[in-house]
Each structure stands twice: as structure tokens, then as C-alpha cells.
N, C-alpha and C. Protein backbone atom coordinates (compact mmCIF):
# COMPACT_ATOMS: atom_id res chain seq x y z
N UNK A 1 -0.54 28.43 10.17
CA UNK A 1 -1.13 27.15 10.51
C UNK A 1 -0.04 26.14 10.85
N UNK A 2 -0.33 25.47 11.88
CA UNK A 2 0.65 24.48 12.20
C UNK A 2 0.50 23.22 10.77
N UNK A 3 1.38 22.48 11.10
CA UNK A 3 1.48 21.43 9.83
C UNK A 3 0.93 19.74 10.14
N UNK A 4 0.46 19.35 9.10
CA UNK A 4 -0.27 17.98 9.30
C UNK A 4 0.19 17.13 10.00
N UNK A 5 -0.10 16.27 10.60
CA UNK A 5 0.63 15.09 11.10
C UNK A 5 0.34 14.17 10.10
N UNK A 6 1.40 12.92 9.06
CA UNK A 6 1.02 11.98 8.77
C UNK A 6 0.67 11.06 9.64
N UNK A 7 -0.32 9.77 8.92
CA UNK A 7 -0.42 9.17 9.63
C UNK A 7 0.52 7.70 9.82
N UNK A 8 1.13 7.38 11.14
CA UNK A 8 2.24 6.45 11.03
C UNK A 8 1.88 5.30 10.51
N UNK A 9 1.04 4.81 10.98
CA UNK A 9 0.83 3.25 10.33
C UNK A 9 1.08 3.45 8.66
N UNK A 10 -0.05 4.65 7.59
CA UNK A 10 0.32 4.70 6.48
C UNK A 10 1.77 4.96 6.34
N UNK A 11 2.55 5.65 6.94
CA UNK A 11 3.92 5.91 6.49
C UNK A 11 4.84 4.34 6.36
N UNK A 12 4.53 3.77 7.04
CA UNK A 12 5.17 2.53 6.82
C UNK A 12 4.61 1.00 6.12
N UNK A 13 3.48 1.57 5.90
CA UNK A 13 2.68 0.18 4.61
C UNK A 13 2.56 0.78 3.18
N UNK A 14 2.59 2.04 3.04
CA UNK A 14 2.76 2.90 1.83
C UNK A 14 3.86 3.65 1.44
N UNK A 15 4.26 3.67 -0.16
CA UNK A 15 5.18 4.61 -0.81
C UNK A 15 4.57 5.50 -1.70
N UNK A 16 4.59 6.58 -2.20
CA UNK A 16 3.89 7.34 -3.11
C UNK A 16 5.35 7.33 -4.11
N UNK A 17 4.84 6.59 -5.63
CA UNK A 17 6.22 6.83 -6.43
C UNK A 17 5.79 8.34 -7.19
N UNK A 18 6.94 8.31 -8.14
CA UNK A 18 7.17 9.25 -8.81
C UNK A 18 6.26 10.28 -9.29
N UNK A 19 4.96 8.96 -10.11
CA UNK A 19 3.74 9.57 -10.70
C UNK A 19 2.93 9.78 -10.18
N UNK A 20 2.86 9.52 -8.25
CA UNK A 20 1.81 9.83 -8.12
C UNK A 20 0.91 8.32 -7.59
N UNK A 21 1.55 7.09 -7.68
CA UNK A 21 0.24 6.19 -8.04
C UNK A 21 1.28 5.48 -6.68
N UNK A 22 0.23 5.09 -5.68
CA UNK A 22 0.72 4.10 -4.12
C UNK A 22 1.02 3.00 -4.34
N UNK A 23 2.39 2.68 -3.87
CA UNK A 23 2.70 1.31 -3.75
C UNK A 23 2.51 0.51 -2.74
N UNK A 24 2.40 -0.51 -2.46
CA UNK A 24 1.58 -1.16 -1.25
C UNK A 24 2.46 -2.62 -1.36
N UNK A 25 2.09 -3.26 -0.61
CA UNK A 25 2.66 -4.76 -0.23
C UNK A 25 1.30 -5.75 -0.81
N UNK A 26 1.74 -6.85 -1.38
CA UNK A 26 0.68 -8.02 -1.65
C UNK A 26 -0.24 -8.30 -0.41
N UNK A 27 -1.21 -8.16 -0.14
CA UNK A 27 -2.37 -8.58 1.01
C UNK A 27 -2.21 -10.39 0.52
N UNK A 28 -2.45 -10.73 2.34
CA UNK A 28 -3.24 -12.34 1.59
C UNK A 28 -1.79 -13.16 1.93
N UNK A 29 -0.54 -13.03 2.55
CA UNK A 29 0.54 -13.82 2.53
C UNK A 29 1.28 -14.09 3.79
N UNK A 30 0.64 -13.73 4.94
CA UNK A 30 0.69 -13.65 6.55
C UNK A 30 1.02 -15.48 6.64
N UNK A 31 0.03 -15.75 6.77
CA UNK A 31 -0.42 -17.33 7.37
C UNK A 31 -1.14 -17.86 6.14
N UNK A 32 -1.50 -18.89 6.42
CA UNK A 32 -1.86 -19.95 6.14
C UNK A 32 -1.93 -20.54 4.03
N UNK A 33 -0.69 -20.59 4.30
CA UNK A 33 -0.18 -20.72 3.08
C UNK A 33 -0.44 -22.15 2.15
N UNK A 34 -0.62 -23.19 3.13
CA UNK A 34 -1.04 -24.17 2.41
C UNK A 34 -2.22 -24.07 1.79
N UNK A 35 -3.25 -23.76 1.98
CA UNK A 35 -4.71 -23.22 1.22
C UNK A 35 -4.52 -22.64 0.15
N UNK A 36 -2.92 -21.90 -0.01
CA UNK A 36 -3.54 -20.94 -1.14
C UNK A 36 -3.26 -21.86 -2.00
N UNK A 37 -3.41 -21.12 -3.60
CA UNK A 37 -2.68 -22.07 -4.63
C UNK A 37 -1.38 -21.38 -4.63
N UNK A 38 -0.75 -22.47 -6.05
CA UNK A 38 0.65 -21.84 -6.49
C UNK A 38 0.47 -20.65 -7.25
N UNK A 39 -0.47 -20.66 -7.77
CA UNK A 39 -0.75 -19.32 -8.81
C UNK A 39 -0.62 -18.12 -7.77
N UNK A 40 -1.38 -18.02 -6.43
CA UNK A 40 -1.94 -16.68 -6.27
C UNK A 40 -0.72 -16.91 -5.81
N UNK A 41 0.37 -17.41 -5.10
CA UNK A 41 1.34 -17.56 -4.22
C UNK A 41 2.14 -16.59 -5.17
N UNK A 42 2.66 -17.05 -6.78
CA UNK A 42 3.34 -16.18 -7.05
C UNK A 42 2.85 -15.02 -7.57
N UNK A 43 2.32 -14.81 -7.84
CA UNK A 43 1.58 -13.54 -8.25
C UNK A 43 1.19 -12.63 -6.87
N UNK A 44 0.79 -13.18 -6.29
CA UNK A 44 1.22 -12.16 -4.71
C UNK A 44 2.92 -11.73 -4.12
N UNK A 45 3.95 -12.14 -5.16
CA UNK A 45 5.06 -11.47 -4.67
C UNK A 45 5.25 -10.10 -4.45
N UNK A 46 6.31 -9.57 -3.98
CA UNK A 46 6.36 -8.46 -4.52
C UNK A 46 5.22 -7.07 -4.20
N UNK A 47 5.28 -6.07 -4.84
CA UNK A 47 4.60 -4.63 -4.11
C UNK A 47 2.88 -4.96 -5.59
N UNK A 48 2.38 -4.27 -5.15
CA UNK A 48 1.44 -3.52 -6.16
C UNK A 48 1.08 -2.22 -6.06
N UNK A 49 0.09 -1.53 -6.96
CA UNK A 49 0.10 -0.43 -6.85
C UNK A 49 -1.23 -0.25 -6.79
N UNK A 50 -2.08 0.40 -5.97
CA UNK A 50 -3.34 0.70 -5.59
C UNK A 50 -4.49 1.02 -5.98
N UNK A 51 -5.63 1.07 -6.29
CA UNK A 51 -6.18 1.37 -7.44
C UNK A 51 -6.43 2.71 -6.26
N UNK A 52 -7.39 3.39 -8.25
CA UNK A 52 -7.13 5.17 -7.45
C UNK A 52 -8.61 5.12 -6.30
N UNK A 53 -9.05 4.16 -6.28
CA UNK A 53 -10.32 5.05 -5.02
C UNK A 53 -9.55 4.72 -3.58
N UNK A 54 -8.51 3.99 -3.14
CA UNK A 54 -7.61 3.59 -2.18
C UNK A 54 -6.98 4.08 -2.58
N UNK A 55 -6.19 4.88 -3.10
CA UNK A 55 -4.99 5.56 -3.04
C UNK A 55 -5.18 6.99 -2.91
N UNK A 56 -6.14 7.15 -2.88
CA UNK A 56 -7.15 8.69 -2.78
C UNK A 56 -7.24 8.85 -1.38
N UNK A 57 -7.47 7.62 -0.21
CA UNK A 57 -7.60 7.55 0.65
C UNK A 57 -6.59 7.61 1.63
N UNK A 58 -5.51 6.64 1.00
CA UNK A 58 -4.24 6.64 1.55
C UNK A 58 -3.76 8.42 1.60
N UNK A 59 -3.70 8.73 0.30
CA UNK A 59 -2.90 10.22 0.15
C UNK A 59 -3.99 10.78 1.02
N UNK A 60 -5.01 11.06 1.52
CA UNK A 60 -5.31 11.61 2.62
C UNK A 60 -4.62 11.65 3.82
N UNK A 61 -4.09 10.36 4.19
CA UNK A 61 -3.14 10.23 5.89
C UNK A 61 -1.95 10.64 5.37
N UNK A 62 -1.19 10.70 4.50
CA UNK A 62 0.02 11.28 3.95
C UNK A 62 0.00 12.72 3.15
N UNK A 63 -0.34 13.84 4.12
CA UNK A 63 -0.32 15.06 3.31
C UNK A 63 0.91 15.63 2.40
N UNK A 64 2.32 14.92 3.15
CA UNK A 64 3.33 15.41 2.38
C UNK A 64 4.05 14.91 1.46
N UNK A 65 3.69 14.02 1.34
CA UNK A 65 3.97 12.42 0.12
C UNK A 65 3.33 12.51 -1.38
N UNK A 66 2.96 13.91 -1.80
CA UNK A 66 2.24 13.74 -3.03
C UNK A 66 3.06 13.82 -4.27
């Protein structure tokens, strides 16, 4: 059998760490920043990690990332 293609867009908005569980980028921090508050501002720094019914999905377009 020939071998999967990942899919590119996931290869570059997703990491699969160590255990298994997707790391992702904060959604929500593009534009329009004055609207938000200060709270979500900082608390949207930084990566998160996916919950499992999206990360189930993700590891679908990434067959070799498990």
C-alpha cells in the first residue's frame, strides 16, 4: 500500500506531544483586540491542548504523528 498523505494545513496548526494529547494555538487573538477583556487576553497566551473529541479528529489528517 502506498502511504498516507498528511494533511498540510494540520501539519502546521498542530503538534502531537509526547502523550499523545494535540497542541494547538489560542483561537480568538487575530483582530480585534480592543473588545476583548484583559482576562481572556491573558489567558489566551500561549498553546493549549485539545480536548479529545478534536484531537481524535485532528489525529485523523496526521496519520504519522501518533
Amino acid at each position: 500500500m502506498p502511504k498516507m498523505k498528511t494533511k498540510s494545513s494540520a501539519k502546521k496548526r498542530f503538534k502531537v506531544t509526547a502523550s499523545g494529547k494535540v497542541k494547538a494555538g489560542q483561537a480568538g487573538k487575530r483582530h480585534g483586540m480592543i473588545k476583548r477583556t484583559n482576562k481572556f487576553l491573558r489567558d489566551a497566551r500561549g498553546t493549549t491542548t485539545l480536548s479529545a473529541p478534536d484531537a481524535k479528529i485532528v489525529k485523523g489528517f496526521m496519520p504519522y504523528d501518533r
